[in-house]
PDB file of N, CA and C in Angstrom:
ATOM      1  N   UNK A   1      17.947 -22.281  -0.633  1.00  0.00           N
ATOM      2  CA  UNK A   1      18.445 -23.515  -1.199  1.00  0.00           C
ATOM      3  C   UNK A   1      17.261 -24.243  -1.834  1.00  0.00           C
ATOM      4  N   UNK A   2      17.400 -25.293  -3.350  1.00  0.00           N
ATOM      5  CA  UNK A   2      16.311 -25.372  -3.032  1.00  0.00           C
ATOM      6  C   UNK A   2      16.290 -26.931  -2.529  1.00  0.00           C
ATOM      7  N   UNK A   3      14.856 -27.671  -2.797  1.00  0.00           N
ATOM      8  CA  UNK A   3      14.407 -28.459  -1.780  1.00  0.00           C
ATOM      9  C   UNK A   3      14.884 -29.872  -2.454  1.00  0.00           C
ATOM     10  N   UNK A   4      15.896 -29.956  -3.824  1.00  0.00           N
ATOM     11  CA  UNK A   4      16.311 -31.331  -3.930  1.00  0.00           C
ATOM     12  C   UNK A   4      17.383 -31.149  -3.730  1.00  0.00           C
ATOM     13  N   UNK A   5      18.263 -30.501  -3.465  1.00  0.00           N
ATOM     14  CA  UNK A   5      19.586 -30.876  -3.272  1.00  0.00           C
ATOM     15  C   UNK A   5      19.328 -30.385  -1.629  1.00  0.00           C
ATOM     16  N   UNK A   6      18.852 -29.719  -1.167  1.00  0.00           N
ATOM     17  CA  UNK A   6      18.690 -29.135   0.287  1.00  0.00           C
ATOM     18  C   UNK A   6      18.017 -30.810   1.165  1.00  0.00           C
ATOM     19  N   UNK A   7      17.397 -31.815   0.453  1.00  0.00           N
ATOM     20  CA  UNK A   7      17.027 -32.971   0.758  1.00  0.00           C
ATOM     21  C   UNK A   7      18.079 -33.845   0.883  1.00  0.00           C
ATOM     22  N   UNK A   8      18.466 -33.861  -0.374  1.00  0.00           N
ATOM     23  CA  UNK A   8      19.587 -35.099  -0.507  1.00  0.00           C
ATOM     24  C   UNK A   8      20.868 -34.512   0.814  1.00  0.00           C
ATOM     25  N   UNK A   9      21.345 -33.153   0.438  1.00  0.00           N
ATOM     26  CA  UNK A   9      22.428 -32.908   1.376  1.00  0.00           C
ATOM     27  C   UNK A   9      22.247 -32.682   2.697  1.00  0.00           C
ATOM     28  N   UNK A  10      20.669 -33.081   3.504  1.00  0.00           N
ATOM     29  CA  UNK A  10      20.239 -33.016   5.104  1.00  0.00           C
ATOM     30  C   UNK A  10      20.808 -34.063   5.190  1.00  0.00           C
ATOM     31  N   UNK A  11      20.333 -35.662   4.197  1.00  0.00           N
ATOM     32  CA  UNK A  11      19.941 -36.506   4.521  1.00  0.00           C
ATOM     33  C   UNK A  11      21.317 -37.139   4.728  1.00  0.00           C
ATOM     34  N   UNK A  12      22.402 -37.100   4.204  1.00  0.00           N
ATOM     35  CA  UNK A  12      23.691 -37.675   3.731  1.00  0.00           C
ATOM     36  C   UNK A  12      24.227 -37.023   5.306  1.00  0.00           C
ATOM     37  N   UNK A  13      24.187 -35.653   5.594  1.00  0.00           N
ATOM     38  CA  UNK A  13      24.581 -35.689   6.787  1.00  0.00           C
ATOM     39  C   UNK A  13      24.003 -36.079   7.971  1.00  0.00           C
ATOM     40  N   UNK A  14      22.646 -36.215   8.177  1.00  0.00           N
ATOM     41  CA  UNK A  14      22.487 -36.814   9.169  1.00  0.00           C
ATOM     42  C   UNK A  14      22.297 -38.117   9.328  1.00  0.00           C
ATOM     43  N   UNK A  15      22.648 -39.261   7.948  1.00  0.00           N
ATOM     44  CA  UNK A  15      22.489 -40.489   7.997  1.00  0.00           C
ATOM     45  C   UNK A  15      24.425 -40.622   8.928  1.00  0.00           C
ATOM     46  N   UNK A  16      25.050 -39.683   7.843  1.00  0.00           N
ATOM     47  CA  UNK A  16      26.796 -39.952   8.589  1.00  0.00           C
ATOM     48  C   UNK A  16      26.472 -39.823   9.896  1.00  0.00           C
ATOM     49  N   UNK A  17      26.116 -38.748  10.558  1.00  0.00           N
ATOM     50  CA  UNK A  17      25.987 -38.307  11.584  1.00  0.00           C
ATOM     51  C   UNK A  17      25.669 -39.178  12.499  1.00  0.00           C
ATOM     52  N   UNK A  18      24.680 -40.046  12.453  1.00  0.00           N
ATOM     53  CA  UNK A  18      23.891 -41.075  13.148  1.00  0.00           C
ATOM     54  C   UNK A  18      24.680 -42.293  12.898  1.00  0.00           C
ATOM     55  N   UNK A  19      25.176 -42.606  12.081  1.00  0.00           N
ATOM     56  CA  UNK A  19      25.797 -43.665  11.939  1.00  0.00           C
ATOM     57  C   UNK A  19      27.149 -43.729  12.424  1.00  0.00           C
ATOM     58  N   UNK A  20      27.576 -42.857  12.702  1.00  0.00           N
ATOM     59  CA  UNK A  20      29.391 -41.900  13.279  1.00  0.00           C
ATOM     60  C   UNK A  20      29.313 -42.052  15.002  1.00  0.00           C
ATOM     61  N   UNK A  21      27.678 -41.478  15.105  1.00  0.00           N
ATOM     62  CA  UNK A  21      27.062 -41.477  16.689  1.00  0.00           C
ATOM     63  C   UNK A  21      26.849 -42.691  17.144  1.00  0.00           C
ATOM     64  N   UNK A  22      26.647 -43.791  16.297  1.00  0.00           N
ATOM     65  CA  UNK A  22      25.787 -45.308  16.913  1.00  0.00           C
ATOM     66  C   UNK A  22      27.170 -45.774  16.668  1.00  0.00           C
ATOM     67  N   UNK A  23      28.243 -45.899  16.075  1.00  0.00           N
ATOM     68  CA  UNK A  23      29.178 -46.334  16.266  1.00  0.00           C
ATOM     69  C   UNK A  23      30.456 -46.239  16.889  1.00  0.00           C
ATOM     70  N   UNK A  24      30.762 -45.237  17.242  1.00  0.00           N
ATOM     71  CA  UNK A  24      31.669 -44.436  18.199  1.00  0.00           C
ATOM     72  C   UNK A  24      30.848 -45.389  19.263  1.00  0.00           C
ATOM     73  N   UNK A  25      29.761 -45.064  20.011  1.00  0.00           N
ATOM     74  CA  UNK A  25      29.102 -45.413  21.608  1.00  0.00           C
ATOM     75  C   UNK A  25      29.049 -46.961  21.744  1.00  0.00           C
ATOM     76  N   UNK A  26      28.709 -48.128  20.627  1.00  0.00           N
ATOM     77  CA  UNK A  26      28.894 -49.391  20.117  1.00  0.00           C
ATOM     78  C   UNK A  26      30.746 -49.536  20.790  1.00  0.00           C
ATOM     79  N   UNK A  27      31.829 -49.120  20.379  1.00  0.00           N
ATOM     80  CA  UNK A  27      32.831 -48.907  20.213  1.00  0.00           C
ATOM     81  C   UNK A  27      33.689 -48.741  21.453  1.00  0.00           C
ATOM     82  N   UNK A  28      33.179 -47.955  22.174  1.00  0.00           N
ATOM     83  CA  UNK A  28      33.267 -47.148  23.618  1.00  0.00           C
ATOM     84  C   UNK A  28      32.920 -48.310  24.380  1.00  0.00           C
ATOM     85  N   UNK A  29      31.768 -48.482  24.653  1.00  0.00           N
ATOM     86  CA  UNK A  29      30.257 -49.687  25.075  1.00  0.00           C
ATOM     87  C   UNK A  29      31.366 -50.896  25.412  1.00  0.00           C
ATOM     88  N   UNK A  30      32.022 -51.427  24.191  1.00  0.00           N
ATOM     89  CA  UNK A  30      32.674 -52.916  24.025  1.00  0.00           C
ATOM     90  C   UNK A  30      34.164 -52.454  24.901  1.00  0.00           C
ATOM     91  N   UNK A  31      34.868 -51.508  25.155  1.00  0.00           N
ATOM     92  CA  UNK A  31      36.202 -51.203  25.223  1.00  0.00           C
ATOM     93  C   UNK A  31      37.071 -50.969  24.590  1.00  0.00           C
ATOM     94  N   UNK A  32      36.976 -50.828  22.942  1.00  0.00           N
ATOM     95  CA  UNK A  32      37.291 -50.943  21.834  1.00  0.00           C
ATOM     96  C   UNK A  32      37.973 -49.399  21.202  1.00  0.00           C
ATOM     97  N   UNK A  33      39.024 -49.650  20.358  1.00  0.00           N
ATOM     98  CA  UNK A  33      39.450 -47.943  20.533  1.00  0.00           C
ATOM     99  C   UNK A  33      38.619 -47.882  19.366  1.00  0.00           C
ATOM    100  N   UNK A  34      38.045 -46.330  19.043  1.00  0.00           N
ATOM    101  CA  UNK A  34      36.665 -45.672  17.989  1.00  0.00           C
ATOM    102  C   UNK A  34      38.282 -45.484  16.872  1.00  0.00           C
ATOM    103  N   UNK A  35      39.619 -45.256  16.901  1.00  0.00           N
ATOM    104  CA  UNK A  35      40.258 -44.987  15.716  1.00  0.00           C
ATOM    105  C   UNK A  35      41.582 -45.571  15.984  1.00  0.00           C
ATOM    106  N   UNK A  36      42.258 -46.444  15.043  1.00  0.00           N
ATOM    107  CA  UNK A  36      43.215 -46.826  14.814  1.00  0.00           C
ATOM    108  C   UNK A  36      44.689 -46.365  15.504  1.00  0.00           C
ATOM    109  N   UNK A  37      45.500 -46.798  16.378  1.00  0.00           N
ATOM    110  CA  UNK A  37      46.556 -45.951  16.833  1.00  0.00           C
ATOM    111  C   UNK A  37      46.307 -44.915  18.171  1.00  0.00           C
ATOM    112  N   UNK A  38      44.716 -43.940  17.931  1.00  0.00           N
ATOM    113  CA  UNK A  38      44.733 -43.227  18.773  1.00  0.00           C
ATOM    114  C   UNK A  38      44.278 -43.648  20.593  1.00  0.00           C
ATOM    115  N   UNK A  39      44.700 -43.015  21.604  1.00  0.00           N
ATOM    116  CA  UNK A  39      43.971 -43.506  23.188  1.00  0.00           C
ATOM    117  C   UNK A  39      42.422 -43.415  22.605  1.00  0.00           C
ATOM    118  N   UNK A  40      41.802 -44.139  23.538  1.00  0.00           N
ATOM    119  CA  UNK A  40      40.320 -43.837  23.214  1.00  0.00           C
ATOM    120  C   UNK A  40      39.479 -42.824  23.647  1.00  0.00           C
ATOM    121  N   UNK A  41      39.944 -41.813  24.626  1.00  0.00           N
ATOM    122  CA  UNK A  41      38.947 -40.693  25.129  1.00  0.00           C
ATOM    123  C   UNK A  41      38.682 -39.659  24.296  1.00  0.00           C
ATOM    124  N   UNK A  42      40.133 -39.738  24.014  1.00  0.00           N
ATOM    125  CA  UNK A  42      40.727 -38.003  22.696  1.00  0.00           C
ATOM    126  C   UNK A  42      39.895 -38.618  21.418  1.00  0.00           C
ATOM    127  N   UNK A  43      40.104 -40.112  20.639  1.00  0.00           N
ATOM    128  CA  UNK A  43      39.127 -40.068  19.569  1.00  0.00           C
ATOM    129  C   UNK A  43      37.305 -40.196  19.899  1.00  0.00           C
ATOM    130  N   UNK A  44      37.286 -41.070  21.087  1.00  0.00           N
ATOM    131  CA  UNK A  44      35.837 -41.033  20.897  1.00  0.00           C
ATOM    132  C   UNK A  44      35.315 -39.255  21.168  1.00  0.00           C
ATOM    133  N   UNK A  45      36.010 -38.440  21.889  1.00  0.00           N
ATOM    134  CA  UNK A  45      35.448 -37.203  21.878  1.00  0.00           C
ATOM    135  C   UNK A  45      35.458 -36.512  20.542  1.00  0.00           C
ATOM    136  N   UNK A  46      36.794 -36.621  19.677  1.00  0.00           N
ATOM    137  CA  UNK A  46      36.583 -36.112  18.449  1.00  0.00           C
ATOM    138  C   UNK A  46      35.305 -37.037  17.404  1.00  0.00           C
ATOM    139  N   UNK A  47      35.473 -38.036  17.828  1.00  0.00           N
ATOM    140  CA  UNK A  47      34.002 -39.060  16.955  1.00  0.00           C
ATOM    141  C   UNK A  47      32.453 -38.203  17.084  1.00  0.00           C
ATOM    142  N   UNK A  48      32.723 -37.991  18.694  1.00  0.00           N
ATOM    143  CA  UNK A  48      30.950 -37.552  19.254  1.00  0.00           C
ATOM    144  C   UNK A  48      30.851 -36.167  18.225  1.00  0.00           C
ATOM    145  N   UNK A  49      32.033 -35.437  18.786  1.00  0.00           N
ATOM    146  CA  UNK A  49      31.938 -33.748  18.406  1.00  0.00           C
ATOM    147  C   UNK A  49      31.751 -33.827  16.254  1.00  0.00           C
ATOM    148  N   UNK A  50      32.428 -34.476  16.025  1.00  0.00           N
ATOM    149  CA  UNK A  50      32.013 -34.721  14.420  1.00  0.00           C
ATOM    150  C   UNK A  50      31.104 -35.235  13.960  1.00  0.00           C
ATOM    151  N   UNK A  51      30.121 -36.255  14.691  1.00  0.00           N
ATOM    152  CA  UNK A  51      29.145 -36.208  14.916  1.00  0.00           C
ATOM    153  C   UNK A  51      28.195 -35.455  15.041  1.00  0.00           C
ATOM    154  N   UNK A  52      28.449 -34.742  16.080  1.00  0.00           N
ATOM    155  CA  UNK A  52      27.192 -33.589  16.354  1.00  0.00           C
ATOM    156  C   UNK A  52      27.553 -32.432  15.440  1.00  0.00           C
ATOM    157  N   UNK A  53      28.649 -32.520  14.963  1.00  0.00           N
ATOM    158  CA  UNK A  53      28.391 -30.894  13.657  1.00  0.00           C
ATOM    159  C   UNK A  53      27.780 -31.632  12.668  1.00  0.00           C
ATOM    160  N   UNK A  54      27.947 -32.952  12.151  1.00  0.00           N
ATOM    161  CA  UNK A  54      27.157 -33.854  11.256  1.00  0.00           C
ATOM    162  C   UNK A  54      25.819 -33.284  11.192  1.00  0.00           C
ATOM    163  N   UNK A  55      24.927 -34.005  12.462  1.00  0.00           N
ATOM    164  CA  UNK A  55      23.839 -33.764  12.338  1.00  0.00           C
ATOM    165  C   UNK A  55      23.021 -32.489  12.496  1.00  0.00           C
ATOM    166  N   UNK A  56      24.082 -31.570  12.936  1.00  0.00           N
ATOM    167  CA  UNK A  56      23.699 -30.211  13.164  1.00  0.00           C
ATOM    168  C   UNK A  56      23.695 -29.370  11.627  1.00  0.00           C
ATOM    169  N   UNK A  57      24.492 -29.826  10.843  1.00  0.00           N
ATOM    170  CA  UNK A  57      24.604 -29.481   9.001  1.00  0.00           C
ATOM    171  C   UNK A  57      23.210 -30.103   8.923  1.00  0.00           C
ATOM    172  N   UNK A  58      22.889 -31.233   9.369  1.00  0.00           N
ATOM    173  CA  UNK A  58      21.654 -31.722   8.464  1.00  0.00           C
ATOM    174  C   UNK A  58      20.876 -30.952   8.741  1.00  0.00           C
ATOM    175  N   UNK A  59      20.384 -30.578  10.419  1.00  0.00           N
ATOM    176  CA  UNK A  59      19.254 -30.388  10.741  1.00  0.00           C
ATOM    177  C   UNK A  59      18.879 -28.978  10.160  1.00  0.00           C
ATOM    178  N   UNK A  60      20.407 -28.373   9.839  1.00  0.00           N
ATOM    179  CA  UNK A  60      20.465 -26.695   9.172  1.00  0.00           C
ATOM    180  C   UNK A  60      19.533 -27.214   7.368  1.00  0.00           C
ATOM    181  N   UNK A  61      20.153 -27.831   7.259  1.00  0.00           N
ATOM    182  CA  UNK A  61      19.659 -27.941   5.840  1.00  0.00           C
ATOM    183  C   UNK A  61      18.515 -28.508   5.486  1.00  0.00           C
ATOM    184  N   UNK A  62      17.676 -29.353   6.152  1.00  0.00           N
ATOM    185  CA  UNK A  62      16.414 -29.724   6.350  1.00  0.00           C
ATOM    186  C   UNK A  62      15.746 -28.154   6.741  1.00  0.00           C
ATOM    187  N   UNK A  63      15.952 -27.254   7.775  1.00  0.00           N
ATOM    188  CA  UNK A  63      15.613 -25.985   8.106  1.00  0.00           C
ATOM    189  C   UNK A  63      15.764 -25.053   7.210  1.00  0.00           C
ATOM    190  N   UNK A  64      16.178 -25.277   5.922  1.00  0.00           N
ATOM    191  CA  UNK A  64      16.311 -24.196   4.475  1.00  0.00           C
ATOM    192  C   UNK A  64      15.229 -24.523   3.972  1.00  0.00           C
ATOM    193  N   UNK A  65      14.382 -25.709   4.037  1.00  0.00           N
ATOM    194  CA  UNK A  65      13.189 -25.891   3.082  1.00  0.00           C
ATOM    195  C   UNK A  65      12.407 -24.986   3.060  1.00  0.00           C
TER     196      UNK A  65
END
């Protein structure tokens, strides 16, 4: 890959990623449901887990440089 789009596309996922992660736990933290309609265990687990493939794309694509 090369190293400007392999930059820009780490960075976009692990900014979502981190920002998906600090807000889901913010969310949780207060008592607050993480998604509209849903119980809160089933979304904050789908929040964390989309999360962590988030930052796991980035950290892959930072690792192509």
């Amino acid at each position: 890959m090369e190293s400007g789009p392999a930059i820009f596309t780490g960075s976009v996922f692990a900014l979502f990623g981190a920002a998906l992660l600090a807000w889901t736990a913010v969310r949780s933290r207060h008592r607050r449901p993480v998604a509209a309609g849903v119980h809160g265990i089933p979304s904050a687990i789908l929040a964390v887990l989309a999360a962590a493939a988030s930052l796991t794309l980035g950290a892959w694509c930072f690792a192509q440089l």
